[in-house]
Protein backbone atom coordinates (compact mmCIF):
# COMPACT_ATOMS: atom_id res chain seq x y z
CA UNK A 1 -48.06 -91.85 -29.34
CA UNK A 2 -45.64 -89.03 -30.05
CA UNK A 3 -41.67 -89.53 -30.88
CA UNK A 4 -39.83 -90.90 -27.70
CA UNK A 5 -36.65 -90.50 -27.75
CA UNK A 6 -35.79 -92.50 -24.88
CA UNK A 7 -36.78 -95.64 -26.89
CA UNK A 8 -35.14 -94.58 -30.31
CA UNK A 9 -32.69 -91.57 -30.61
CA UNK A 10 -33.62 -89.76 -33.76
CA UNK A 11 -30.52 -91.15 -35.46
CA UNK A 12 -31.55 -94.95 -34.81
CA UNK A 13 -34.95 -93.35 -36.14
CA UNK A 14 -33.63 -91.88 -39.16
CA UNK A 15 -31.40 -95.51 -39.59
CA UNK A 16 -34.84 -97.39 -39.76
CA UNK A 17 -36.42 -95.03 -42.39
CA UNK A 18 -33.59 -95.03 -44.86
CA UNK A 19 -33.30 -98.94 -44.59
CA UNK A 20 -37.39 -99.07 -45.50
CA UNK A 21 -37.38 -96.10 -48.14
CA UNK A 22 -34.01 -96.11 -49.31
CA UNK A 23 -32.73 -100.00 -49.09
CA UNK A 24 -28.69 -100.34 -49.68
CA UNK A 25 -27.33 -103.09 -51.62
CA UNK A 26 -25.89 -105.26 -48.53
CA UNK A 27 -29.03 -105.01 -46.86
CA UNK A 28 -30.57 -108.95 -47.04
CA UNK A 29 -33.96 -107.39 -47.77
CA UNK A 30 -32.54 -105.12 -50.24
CA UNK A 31 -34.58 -106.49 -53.56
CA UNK A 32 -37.67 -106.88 -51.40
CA UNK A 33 -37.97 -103.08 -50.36
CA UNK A 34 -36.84 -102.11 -53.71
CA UNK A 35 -39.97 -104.01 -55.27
CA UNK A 36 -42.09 -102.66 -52.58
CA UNK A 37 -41.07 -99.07 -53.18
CA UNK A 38 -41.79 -99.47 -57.09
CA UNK A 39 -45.07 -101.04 -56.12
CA UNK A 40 -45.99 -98.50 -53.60
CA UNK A 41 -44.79 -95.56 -55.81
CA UNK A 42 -46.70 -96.59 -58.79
CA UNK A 43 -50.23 -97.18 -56.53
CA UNK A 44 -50.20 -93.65 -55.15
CA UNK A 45 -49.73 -92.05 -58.81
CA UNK A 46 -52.98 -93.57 -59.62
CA UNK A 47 -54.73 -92.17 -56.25
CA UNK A 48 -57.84 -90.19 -57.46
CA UNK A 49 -58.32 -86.94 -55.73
CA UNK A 50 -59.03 -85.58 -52.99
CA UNK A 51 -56.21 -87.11 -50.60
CA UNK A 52 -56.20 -84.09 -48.35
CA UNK A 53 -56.85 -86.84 -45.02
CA UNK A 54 -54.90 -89.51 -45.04
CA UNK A 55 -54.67 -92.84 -42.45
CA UNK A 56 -51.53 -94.82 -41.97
CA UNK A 57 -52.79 -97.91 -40.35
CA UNK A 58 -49.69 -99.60 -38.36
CA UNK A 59 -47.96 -96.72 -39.45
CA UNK A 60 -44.95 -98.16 -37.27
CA UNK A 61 -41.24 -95.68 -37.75
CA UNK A 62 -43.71 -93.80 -40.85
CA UNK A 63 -40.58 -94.09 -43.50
CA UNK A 64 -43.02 -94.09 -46.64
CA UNK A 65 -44.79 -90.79 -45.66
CA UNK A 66 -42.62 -88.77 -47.64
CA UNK A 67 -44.38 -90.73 -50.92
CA UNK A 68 -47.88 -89.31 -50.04
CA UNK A 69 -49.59 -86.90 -51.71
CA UNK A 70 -48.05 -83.15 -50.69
CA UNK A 71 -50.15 -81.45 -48.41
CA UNK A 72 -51.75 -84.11 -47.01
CA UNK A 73 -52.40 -84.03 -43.60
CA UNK A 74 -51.57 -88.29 -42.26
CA UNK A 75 -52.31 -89.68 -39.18
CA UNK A 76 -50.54 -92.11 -38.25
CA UNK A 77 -52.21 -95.10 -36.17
CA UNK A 78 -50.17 -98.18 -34.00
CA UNK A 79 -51.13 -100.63 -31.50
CA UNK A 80 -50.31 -99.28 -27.86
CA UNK A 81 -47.63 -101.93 -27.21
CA UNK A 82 -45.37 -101.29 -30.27
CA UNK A 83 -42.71 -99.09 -28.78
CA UNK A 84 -40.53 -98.28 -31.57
CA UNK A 85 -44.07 -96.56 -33.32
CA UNK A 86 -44.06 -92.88 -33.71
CA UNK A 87 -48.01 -92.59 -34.05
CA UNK A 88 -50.40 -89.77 -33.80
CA UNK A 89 -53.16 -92.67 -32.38
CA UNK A 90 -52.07 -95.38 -30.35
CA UNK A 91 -54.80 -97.80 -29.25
CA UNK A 92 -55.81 -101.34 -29.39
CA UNK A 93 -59.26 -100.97 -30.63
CA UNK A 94 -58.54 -101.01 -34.33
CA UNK A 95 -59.61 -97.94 -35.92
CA UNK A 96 -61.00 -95.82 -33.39
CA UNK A 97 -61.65 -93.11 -36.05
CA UNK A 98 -65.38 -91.35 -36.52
CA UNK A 99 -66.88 -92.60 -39.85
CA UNK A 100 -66.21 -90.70 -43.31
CA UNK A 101 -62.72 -89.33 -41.97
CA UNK A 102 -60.55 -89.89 -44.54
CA UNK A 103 -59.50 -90.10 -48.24
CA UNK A 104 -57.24 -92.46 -48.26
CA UNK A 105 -56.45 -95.18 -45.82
CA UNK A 106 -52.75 -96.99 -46.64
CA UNK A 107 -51.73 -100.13 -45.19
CA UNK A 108 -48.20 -100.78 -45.70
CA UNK A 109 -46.77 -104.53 -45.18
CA UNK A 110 -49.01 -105.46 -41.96
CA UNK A 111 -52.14 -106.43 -43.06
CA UNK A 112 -51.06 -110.32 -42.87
CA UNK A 113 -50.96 -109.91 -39.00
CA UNK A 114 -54.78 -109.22 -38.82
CA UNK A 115 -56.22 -111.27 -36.52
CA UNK A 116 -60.25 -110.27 -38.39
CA UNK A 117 -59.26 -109.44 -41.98
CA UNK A 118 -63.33 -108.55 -43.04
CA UNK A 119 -63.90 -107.08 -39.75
CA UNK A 120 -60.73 -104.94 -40.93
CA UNK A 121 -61.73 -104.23 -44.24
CA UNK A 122 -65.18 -103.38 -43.23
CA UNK A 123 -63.66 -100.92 -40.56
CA UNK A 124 -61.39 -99.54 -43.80
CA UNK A 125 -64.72 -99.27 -45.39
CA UNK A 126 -66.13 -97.32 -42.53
CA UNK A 127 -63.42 -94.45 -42.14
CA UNK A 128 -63.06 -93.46 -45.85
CA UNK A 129 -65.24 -91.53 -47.17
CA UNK A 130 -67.57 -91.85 -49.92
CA UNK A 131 -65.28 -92.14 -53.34
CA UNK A 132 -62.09 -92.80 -50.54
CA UNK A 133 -59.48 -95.25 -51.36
CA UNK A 134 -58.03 -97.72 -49.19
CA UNK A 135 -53.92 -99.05 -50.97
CA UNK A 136 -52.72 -102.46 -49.18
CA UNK A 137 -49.73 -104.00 -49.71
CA UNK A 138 -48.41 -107.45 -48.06
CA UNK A 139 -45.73 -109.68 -48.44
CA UNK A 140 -46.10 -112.92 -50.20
CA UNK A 141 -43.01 -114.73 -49.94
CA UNK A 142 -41.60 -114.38 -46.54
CA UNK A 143 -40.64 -115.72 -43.03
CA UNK A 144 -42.36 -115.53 -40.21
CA UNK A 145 -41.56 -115.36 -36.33
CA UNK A 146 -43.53 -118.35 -34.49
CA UNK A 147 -43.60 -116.20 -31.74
CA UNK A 148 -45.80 -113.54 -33.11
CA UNK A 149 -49.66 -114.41 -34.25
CA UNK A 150 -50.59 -113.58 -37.63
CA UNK A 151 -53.16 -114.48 -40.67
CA UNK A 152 -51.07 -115.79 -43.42
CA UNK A 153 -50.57 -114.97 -46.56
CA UNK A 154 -53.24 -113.75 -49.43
CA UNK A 155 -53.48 -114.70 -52.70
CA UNK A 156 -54.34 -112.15 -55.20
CA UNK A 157 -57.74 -114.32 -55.28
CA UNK A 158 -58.01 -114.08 -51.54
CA UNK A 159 -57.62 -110.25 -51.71
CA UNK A 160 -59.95 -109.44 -54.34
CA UNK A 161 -62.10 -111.65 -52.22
CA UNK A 162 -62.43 -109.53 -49.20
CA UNK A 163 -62.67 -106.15 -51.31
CA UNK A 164 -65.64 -107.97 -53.55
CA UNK A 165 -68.40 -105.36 -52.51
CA UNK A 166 -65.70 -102.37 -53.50
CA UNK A 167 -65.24 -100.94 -56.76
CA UNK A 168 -62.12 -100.61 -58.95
CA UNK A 169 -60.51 -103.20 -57.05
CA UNK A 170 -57.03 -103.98 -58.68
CA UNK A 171 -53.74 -106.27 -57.36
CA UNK A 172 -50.57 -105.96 -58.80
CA UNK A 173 -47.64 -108.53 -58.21
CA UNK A 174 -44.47 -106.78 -57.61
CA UNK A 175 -41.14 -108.76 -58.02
CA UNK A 176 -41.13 -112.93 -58.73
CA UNK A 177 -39.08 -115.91 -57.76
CA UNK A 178 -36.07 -114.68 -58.47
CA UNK A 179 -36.23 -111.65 -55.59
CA UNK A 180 -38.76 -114.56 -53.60
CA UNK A 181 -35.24 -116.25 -54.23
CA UNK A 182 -32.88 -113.82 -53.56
CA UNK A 183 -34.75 -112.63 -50.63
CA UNK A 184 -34.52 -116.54 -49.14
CA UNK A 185 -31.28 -116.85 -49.71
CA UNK A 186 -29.59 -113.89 -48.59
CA UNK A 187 -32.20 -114.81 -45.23
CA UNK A 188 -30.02 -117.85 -44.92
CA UNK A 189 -26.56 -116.29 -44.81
CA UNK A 190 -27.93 -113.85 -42.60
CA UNK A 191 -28.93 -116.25 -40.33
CA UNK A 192 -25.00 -118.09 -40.08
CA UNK A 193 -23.76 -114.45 -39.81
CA UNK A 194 -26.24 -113.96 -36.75
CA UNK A 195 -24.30 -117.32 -35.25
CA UNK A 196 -21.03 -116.93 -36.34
CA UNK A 197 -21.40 -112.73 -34.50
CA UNK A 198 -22.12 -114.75 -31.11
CA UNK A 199 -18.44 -115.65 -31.16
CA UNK A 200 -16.27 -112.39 -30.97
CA UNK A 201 -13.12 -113.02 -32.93
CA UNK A 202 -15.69 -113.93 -35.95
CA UNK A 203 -17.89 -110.49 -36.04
CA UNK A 204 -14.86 -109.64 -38.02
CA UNK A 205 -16.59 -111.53 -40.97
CA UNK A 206 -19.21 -109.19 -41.48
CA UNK A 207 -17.70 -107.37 -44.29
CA UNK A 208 -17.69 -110.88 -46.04
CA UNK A 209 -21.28 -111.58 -45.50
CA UNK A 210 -22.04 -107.76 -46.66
CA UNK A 211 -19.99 -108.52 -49.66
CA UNK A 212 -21.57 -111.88 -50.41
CA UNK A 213 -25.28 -110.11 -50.02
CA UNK A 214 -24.49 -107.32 -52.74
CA UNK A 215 -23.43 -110.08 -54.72
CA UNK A 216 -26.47 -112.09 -54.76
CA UNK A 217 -28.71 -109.13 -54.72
CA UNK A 218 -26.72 -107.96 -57.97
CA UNK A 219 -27.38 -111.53 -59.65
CA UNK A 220 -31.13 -111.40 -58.22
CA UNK A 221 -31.59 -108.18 -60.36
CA UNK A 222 -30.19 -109.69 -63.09
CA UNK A 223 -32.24 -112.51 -62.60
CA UNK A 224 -35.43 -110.55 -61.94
CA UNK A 225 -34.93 -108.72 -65.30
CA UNK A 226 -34.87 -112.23 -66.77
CA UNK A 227 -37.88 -113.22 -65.87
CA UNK A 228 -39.92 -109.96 -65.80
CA UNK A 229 -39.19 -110.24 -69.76
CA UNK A 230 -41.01 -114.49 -69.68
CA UNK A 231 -44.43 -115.32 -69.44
CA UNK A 232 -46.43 -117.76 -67.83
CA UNK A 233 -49.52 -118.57 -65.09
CA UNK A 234 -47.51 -119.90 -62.41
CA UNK A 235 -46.60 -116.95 -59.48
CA UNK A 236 -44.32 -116.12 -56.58
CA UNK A 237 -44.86 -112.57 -55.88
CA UNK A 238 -42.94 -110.60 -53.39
CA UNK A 239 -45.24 -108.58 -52.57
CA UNK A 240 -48.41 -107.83 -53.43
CA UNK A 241 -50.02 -104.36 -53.84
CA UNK A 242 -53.92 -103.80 -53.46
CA UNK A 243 -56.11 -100.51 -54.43
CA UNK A 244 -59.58 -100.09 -54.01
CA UNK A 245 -62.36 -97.41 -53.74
CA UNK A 246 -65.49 -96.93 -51.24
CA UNK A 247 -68.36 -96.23 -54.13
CA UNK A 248 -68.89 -92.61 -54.49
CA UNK A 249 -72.48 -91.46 -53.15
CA UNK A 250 -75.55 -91.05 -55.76
């Protein structure tokens, strides 16, 4: 599925990738993406080599490919009905990749809408070659559209769990209940500003709600630094960041 512009004009593309990669303060997903980007960031660094093939799985607008190992060559693989994907391999058959093709597979923020999570992993599996690593992150705390099927959400437990028969398996937790909270709350306004936009003289009120959402993202951080600095058992991750390896042959 190559670029189309007469679904998204590069600049809409180029909107969509800076609000992923480069989230702004009055964005209502701001402390999210920030968490996900330090999570993300912090997985790849620890990427053995080689990573010279690479497999973005639901690759979707691709605004974290610029984080990859340089000189990578990525593919980039969608489901044929997403239209605003910019993929190299569009298909519904998931992963319709020869075995042992790649190094690393990445699977950023989608894996909750897998209808077969250990037929998935076991098609991960598959693909990489021996000593390849597979780097899945999810989101934890979030809303969902009724509309649209998915799996649910995963426990660090529940990950580990389906990447048992992999080696170096580790899960990192990457921002707590104060972005969970932020994240909810700014949701909320957002939602009365969607309302409130449906009547024309109000739209005029979206430099309030802006205002009010780089306010509470400023108190989440503050928050977040707060209780990054406590200790206890109980968790409310954001997100959730998995890395594991295919067991290298002999």
């Amino acid at each position: 599925m190559a670029y189309r512009p007469e679904i998204l004009s590069r600049d809409e593309l180029r909107a969509i990738r800076r609000s992923r990669r480069h989230p702004r303060m009055t964005q209502t997903d701001y402390l999210h993406l920030r968490k996900l980007v330090e999570g993300l960031r912090a997985a790849l660094l620890e990427v053995p080599p080689p990573t010279n093939d690479i497999l973005d799985i639901w690759c979707g607008s691709r605004p974290y490919e610029d984080m990859f190992p340089a000189g990578a060559k990525v593919v980039g693989f969608d489901t044929s009905d997403n239209p605003y994907s910019i993929a190299d391999v569009a298909s519904d058959t998931f992963l319709p990749f020869p075995d042992a093709s790649f190094d690393l597979v990445v699977f950023i923020q989608a894996f909750q809408y897998v209808p077969d999570p250990a037929r998935a992993v076991a098609e991960i599996a598959r693909v990489l070659r021996p000593g390849g690593t597979a780097l899945v992150t999810l989101v934890f705390a979030f809303e969902y559209d009724r509309r649209i099927s998915f799996e649910g959400r995963y426990t660090e437990q529940q990950l580990r769990g389906l990447f048992s028969d992999w080696a170096n398996v580790e899960v990192h937790e990457h921002g707590g209940r104060s972005v969970a909270w932020t994240g909810m709350t700014t949701g909320i306004l957002s939602a009365i500003e969607q309302r409130t936009a449906r009547i024309r003289p109000l739209r005029m009120l979206h430099p309030i709600f802006a205002a009010a959402y780089a306010g509470l993202n400023i108190l989440g951080l503050a928050l977040a630094w707060g209780e990054e600095r406590g200790s206890g058992n109980a968790a409310l991750p954001m997100n959730l960041t998995l890395t594991a390896r295919i067991p290298s042959s002999g």
